[in-house]
Protein backbone atom coordinates (compact mmCIF):
# COMPACT_ATOMS: atom_id res chain seq x y z
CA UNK A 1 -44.16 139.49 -121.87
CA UNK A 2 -46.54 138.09 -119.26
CA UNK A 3 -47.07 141.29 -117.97
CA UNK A 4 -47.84 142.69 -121.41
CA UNK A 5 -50.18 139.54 -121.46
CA UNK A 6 -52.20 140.54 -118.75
CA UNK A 7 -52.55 144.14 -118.90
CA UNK A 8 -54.33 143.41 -122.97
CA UNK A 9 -56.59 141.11 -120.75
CA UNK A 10 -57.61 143.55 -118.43
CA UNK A 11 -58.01 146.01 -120.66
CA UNK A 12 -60.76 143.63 -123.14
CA UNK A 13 -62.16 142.51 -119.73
CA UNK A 14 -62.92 146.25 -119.23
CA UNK A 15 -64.49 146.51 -122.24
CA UNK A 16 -66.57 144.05 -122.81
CA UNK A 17 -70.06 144.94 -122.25
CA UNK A 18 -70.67 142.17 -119.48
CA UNK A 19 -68.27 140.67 -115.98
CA UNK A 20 -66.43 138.29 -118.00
CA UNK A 21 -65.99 136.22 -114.12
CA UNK A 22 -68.93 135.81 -113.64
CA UNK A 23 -69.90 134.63 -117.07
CA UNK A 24 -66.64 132.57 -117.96
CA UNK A 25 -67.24 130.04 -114.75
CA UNK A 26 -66.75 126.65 -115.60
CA UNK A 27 -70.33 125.58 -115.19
CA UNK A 28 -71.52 128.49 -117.69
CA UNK A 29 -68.58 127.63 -119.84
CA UNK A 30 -69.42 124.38 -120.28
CA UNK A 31 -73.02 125.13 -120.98
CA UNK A 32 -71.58 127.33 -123.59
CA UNK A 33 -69.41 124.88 -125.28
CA UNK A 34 -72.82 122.76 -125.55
CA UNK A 35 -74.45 125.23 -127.30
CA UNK A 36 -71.98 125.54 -129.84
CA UNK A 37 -71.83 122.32 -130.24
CA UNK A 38 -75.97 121.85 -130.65
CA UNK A 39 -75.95 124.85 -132.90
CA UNK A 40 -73.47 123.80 -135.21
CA UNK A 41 -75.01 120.47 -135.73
CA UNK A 42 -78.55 122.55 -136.19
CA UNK A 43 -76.67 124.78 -139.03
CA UNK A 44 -75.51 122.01 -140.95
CA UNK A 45 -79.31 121.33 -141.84
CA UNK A 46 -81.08 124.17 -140.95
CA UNK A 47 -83.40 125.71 -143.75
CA UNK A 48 -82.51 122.74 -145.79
CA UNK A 49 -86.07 120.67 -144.89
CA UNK A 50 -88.41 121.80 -147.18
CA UNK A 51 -85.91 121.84 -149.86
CA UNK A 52 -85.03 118.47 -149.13
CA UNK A 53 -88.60 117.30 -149.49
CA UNK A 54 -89.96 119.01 -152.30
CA UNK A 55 -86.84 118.57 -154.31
CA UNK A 56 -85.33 115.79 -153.28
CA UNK A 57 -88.10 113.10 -152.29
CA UNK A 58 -90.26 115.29 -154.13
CA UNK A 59 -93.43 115.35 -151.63
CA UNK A 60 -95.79 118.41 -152.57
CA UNK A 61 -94.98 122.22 -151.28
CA UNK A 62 -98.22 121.66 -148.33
CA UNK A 63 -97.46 118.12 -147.65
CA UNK A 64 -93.31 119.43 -146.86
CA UNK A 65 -94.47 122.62 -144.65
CA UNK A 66 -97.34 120.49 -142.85
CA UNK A 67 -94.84 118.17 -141.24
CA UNK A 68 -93.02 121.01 -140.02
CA UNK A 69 -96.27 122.50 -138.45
CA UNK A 70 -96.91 118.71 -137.14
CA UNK A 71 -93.84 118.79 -135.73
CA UNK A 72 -95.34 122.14 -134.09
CA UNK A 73 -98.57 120.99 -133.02
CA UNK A 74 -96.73 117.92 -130.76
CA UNK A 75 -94.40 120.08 -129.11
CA UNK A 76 -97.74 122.24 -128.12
CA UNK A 77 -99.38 119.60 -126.95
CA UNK A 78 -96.11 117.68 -124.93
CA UNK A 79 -94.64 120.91 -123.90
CA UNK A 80 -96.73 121.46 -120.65
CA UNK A 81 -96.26 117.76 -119.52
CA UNK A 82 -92.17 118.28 -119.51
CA UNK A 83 -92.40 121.91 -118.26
CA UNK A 84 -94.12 119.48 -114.91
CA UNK A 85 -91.64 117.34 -115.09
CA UNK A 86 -88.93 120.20 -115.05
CA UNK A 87 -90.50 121.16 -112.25
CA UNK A 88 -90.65 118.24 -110.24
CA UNK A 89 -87.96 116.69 -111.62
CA UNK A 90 -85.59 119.12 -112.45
CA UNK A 91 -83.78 120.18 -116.31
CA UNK A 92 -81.30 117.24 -116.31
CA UNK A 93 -83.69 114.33 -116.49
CA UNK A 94 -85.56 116.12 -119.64
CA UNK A 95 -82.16 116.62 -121.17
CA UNK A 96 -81.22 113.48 -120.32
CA UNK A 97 -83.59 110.99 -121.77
CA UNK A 98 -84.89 112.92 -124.45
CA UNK A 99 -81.80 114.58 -126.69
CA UNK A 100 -80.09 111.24 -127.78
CA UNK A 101 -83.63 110.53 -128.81
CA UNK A 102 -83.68 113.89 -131.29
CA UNK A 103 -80.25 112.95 -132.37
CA UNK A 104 -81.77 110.09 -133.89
CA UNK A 105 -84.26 111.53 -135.28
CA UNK A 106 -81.83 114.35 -137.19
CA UNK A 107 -79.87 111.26 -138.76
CA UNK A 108 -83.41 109.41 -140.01
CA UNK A 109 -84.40 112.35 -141.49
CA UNK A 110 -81.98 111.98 -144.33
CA UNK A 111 -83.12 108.25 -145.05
CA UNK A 112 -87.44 108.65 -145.00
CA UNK A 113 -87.93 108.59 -148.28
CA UNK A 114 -91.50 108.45 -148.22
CA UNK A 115 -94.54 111.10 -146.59
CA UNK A 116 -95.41 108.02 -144.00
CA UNK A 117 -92.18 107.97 -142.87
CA UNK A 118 -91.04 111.38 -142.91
CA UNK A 119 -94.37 111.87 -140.91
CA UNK A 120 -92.59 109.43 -138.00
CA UNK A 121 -89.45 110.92 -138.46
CA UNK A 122 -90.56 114.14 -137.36
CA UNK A 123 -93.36 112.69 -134.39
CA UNK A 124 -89.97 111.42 -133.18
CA UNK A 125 -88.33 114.56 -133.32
CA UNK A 126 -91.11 116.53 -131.92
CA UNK A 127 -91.50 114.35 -129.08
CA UNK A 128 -87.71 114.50 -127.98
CA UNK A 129 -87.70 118.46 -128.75
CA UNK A 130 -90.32 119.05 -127.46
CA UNK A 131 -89.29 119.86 -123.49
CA UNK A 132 -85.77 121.36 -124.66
CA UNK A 133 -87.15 125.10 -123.87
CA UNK A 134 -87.56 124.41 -121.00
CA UNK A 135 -85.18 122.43 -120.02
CA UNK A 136 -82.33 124.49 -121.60
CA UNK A 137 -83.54 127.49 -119.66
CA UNK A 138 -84.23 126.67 -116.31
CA UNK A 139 -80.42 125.21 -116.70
CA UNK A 140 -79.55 128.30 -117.58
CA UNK A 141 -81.02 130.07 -114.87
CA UNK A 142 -79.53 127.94 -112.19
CA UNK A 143 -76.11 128.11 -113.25
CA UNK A 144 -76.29 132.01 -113.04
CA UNK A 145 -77.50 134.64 -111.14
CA UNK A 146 -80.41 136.65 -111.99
CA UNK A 147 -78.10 139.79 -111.91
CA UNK A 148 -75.95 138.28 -115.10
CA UNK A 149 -79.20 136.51 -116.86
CA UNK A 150 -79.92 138.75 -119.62
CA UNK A 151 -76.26 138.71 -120.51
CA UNK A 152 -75.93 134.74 -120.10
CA UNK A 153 -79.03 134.76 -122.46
CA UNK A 154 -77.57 136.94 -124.60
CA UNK A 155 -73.82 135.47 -125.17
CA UNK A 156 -75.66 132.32 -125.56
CA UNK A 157 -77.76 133.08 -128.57
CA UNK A 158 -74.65 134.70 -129.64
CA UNK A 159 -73.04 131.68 -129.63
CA UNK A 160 -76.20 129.53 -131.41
CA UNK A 161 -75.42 132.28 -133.97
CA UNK A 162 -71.54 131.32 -134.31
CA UNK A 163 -72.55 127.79 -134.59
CA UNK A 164 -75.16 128.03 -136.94
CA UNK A 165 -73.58 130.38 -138.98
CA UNK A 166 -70.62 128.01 -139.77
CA UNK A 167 -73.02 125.23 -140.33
CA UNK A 168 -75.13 126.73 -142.84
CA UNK A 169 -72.28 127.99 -144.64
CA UNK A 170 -70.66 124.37 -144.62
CA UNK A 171 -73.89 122.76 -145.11
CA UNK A 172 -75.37 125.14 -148.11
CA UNK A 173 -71.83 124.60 -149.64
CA UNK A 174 -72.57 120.70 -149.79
CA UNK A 175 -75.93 120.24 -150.04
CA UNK A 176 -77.02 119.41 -154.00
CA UNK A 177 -80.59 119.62 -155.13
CA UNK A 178 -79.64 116.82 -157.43
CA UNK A 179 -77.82 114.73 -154.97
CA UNK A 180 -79.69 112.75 -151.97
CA UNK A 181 -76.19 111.39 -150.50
CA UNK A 182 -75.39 115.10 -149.88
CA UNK A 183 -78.21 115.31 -147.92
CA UNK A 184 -77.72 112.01 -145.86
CA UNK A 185 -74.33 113.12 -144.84
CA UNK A 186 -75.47 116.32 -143.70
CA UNK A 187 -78.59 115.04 -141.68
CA UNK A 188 -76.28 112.39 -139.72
CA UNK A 189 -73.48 114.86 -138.80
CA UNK A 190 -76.45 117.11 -137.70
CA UNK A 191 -77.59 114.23 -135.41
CA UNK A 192 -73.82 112.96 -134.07
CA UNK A 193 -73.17 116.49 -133.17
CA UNK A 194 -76.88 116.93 -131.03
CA UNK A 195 -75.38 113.83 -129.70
CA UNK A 196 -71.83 115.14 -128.54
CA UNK A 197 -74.28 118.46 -127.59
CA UNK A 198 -76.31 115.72 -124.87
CA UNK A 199 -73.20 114.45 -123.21
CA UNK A 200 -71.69 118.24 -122.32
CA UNK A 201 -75.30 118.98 -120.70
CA UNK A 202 -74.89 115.84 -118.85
CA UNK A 203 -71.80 116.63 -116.83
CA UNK A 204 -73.89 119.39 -115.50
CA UNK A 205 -76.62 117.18 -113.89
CA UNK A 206 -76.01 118.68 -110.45
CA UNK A 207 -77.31 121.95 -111.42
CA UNK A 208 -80.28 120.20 -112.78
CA UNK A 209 -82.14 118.54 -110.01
CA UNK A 210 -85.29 119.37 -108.60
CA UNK A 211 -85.63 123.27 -107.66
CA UNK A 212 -85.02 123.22 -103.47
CA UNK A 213 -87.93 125.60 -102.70
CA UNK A 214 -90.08 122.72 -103.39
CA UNK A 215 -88.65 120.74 -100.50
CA UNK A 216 -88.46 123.85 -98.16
CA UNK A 217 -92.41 125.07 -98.69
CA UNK A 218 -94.45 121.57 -99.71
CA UNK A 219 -97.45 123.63 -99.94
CA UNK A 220 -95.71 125.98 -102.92
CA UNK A 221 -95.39 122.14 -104.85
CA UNK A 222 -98.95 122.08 -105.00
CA UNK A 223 -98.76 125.00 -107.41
CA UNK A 224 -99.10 123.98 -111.42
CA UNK A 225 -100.63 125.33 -114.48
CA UNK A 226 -103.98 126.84 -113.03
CA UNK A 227 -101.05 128.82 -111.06
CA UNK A 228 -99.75 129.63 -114.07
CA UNK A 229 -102.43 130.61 -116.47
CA UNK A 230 -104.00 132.34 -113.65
CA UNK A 231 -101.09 134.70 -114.06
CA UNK A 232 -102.43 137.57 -116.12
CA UNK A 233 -99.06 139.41 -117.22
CA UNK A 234 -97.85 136.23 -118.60
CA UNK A 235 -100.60 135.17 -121.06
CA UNK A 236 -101.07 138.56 -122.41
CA UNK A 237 -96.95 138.35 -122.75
CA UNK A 238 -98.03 135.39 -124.39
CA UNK A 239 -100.69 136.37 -126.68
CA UNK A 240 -98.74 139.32 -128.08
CA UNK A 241 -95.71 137.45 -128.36
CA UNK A 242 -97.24 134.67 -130.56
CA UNK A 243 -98.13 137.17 -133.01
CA UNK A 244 -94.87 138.60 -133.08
CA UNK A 245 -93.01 135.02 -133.60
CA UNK A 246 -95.57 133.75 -135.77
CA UNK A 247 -94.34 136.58 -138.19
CA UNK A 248 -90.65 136.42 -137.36
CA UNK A 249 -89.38 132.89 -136.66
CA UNK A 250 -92.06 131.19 -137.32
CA UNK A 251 -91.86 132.17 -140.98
CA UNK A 252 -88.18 132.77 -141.69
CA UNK A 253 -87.55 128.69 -141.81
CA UNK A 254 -90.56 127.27 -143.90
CA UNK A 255 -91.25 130.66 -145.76
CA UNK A 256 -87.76 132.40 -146.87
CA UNK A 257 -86.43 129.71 -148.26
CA UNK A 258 -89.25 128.88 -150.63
CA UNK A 259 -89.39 132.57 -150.90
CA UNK A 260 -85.52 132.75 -152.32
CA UNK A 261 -85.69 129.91 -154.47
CA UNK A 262 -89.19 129.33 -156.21
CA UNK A 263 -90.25 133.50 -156.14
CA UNK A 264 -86.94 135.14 -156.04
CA UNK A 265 -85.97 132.55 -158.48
CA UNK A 266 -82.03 132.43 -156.68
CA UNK A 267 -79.83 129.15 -155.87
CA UNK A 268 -80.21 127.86 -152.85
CA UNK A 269 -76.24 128.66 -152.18
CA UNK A 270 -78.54 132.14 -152.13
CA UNK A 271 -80.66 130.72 -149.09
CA UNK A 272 -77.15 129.84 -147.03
CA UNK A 273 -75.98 133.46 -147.86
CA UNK A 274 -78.82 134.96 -146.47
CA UNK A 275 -78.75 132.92 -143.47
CA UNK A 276 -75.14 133.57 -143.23
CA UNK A 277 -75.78 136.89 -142.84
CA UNK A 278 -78.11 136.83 -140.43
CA UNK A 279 -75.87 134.93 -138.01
CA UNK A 280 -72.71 136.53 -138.34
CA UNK A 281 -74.49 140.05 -137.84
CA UNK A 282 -75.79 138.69 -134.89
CA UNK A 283 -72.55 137.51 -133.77
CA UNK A 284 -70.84 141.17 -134.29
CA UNK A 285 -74.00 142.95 -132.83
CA UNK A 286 -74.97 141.00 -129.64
CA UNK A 287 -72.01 142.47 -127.27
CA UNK A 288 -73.10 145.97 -128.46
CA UNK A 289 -76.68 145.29 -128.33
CA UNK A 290 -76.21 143.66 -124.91
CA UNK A 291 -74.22 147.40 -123.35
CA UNK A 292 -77.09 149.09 -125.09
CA UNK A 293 -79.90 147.21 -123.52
CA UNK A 294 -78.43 147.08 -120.43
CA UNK A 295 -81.24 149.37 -117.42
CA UNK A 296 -83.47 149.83 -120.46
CA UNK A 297 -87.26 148.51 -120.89
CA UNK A 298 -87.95 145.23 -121.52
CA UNK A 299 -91.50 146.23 -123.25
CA UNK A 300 -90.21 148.61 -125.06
CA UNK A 301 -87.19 146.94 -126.68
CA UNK A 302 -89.56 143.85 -127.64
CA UNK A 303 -91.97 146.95 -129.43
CA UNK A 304 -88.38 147.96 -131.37
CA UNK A 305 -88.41 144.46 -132.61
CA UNK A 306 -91.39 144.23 -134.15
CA UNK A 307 -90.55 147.43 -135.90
CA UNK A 308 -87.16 145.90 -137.03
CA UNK A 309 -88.89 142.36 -137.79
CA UNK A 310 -91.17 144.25 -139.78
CA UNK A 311 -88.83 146.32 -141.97
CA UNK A 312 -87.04 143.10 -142.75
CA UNK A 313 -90.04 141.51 -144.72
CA UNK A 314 -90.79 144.68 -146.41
CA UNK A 315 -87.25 145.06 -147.66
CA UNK A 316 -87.85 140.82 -148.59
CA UNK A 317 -90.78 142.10 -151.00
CA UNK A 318 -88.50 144.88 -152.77
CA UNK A 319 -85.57 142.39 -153.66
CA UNK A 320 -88.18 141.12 -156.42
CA UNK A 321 -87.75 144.24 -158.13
CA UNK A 322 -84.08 144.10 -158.98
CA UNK A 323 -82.05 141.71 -160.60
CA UNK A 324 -80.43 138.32 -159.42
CA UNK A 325 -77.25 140.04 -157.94
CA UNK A 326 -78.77 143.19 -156.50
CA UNK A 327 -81.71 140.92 -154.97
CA UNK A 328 -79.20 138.65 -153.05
CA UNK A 329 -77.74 142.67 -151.50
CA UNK A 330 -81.23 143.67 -150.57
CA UNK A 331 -82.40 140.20 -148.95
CA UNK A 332 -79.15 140.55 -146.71
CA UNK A 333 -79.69 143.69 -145.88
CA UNK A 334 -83.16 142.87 -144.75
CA UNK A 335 -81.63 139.74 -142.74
CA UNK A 336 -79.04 142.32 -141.01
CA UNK A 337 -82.26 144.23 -139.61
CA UNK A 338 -83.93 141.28 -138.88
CA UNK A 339 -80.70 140.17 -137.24
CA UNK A 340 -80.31 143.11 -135.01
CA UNK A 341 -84.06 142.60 -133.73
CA UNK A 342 -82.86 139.81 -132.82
CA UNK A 343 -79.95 140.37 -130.65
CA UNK A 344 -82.23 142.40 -129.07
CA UNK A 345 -85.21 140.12 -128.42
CA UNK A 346 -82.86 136.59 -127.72
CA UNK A 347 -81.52 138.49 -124.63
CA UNK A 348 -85.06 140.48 -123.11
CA UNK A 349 -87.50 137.82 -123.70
CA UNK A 350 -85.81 135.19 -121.51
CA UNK A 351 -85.29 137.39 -119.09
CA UNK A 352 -88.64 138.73 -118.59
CA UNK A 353 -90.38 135.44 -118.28
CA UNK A 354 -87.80 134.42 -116.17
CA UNK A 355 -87.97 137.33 -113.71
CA UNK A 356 -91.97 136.97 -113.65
CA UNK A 357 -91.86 133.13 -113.21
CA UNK A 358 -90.91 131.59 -109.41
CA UNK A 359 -88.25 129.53 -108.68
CA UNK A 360 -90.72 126.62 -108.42
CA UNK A 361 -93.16 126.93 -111.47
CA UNK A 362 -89.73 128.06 -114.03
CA UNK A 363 -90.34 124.64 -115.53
CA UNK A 364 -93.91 125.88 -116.16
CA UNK A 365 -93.21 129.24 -117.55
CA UNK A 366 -90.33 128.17 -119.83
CA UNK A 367 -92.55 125.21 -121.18
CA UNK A 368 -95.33 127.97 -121.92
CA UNK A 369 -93.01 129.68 -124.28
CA UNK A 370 -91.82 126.94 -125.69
CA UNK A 371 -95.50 126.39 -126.71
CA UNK A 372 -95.30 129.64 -128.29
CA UNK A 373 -92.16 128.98 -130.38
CA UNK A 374 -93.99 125.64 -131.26
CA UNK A 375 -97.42 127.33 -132.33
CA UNK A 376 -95.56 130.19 -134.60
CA UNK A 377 -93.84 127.47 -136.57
CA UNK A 378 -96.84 125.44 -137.26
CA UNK A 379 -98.89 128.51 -137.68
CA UNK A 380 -96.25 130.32 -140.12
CA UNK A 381 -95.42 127.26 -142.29
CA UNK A 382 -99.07 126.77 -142.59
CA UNK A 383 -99.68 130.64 -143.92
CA UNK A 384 -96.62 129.98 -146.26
CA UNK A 385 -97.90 126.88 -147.21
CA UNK A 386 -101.58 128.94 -148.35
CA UNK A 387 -99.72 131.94 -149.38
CA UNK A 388 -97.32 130.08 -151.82
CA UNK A 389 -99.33 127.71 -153.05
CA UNK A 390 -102.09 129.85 -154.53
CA UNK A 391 -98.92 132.20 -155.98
CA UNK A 392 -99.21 135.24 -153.57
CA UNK A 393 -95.59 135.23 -151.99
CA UNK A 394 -96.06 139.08 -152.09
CA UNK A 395 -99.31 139.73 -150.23
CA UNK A 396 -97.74 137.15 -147.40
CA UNK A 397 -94.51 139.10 -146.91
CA UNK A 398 -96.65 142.26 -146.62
CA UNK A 399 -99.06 140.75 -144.26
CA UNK A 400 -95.84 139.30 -142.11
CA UNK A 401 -94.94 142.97 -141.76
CA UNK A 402 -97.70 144.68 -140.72
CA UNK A 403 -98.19 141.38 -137.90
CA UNK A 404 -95.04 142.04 -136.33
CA UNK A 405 -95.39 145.25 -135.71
CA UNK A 406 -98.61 144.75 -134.29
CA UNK A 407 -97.46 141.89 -132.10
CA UNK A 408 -94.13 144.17 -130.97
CA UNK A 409 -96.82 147.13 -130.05
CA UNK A 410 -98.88 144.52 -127.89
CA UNK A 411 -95.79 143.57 -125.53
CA UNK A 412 -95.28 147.48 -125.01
CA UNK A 413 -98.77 147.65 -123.77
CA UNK A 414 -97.47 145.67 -120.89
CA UNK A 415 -94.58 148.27 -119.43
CA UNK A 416 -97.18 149.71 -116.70
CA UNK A 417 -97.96 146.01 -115.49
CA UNK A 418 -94.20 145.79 -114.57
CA UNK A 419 -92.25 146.65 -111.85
CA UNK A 420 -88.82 148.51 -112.84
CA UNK A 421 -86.99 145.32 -111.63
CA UNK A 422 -89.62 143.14 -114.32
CA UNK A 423 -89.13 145.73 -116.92
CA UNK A 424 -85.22 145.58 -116.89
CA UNK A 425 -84.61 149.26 -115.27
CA UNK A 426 -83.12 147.65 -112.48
CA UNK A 427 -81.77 144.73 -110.71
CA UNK A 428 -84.02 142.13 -108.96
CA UNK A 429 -83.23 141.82 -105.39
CA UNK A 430 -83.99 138.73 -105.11
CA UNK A 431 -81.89 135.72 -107.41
């Protein structure tokens, strides 16, 4: 039987698209388990915001998306203070200090029942979340090696996928419109599970000191954000990369939920469907996606997803032209593409700014991103915000189409800046 046993485990070891060793190591595993753990509590709540202030505290459609583009506009402006201290300091002190203080902020969110307080609620939020990134992927990075990165990357937004796919499910299935207490429950399991998220990360404060090549070189501590900006690949990566999240991310959690309810005219059980969808696919497609990806170009495969991102919005715009039941199949459909962009994205992007960025300045580079995540959702709630109030829901999906395809082509300008090792078609030799 044991034998048996072992020769089915060596035969899914075989083929699994990645070294399941090197990837199952307790360190790694327990970063995992955190993960699950942060993503779960995320799912429970996530898309439920807006909803929750325009229908249950009843705050207007701008005033509801401007406090998630507040929340935006900190984390841009706080972001390159804890990618320094990341630096200097190392992840675990960021991680530390500042995720009990988010978990708080999750549970308040469910009790601010006016726009002055919500408006705190989320400053507190912002200003805990705002150095996670970075944090989170400099971790990451230090845990494993540079030859099993994209993978690690990948298999972990895999699992943020797992957990927020149960969550929304669960949390779509209790949240009323016409019920605050539903809300309140949700928002404070939401924060006690970012809590239980903070102590996992903290058992793995010895991989999240202060990077040694600091020590070793004094001069190369010196280095900061003139190094950084200075660095010509990475703001153009940047630049083009903004546009691209501004019309995928940035508008899929402000924007399709308003889009489902108040223009598709759907439940909001419609919203955790969609959302559903676009998590489990994610979940079947990442270990294919991550074989298939595997020695090809990092550029390139970013272009694919704006290509993918953009299909997704214009299949969004069709659903209005069919009714309730066939709308719900064609909104899913477009979240399965927009899914498989990105499965492809979650694993490449990381791993390019992480293969440009030094050992020393990670803290840096990570933080920079992190400024870009926090600029598309500030930017895209704000278009939704225009876009919906003055009644032109189709024009903006449109627009987000033809933006992410731009953005996508931008990165591919970038492939003959790279070296192959940059560009994914072959392994750094250096971790």
């Amino acid at each position: 039987m044991s034998q048996t046993t072992s020769t089915v485990r060596s035969r899914v070891r075989e083929r699994l698209p990645f070294d399941v060793d090197a990837l199952t190591d307790w360190p790694i595993r327990r970063f995992f388990i955190a993960t699950l753990l942060g993503a779960f509590g995320m799912g429970v709540t996530f898309s439920l915001f807006v909803l929750f202030c325009t229908h249950i505290r009843h705050f207007p459609v701008g005033i509801s998306t401007a406090m998630l583009g507040w929340e935006a506009v900190l984390g841009v402006a706080m972001s390159p203070f804890y990618g320094t201290i990341v630096d200097r300091h190392g992840p675990s002190i960021v991680l530390t200090v500042m995720m009990p203080i988010v978990s708080v902020g999750f549970a308040a969110i469910g009790f601010a029942s006016t726009i002055p307080e919500m408006f705190g609620v989320a400053t507190l939020i912002a200003a805990g979340g705002a150095g996670m990134w970075s944090a989170f992927n400099v971790l990451i990075t230090r845990i494993v090696v540079e030859e099993h990165r994209q993978d690690a990357f990948g298999l972990n937004f895999m699992l943020i996928n797992v957990g927020i796919g149960i969550g929304v499910l669960i949390g779509t299935s209790i949240a009323n419109l016409h019920s605050l207490h539903s809300f309140q429950v949700l928002y404070i399991v939401s924060g006690i599970l970012s809590l239980a998220d903070a102590a996992v990360l903290f058992s793995l404060r010895r991989f999240g000191g202060k990077a040694a090549v600091t020590d070793q070189h004094p001069d190369i501590a010196k280095e900061g954000w003139v190094t950084v900006l200075q660095d010509r690949r990475m703001v153009r990566f940047v630049g083009f990369s903004l546009v691209l999240m501004v019309c995928g991310y940035g508008s899929i959690e402000a924007g399709l939920p308003l889009f489902v309810t108040n223009v598709a005219h759907l439940s909001i059980h419609a919203v955790g469907i969609l959302f559903a969808t676009n998590t489990f696919t994610i979940i079947v497609a990442q270990l294919f996606v991550l074989a298939g990806i595997r020695g090809k170009s990092r550029s390139l495969l970013i272009g694919l997803v704006g290509l993918l991102w953009g299909a997704s919005w214009l299949l969004a715009t069709s659903s209005l032209f069919f009714g309730s039941v066939a709308a719900v199949l064609v909104l899913c459909v477009g979240q399965v593409v927009f899914a498989v962009g990105e499965t492809v994205f979650q694993p490449v992007s990381p791993a390019l700014v992480n293969e440009l960025a030094p050992e020393h300045l990670r803290g840096r580079y990570n933080a920079l991103v992190g400024i870009v995540w926090a600029v598309s959702s500030a930017i895209g709630a704000s278009i939704a915000g225009v876009f919906f109030t003055f009644h032109a829901a189709k024009l903006w999906t449109v627009c987000l189409a033809v933006g992410a395809v731009v953005g996508g082509f931008g990165v591919t300008t970038m492939r003959r800046t790279l070296t192959p090792a940059e560009d994914g078609l072959e392994v750094a030799s250096t971790v």
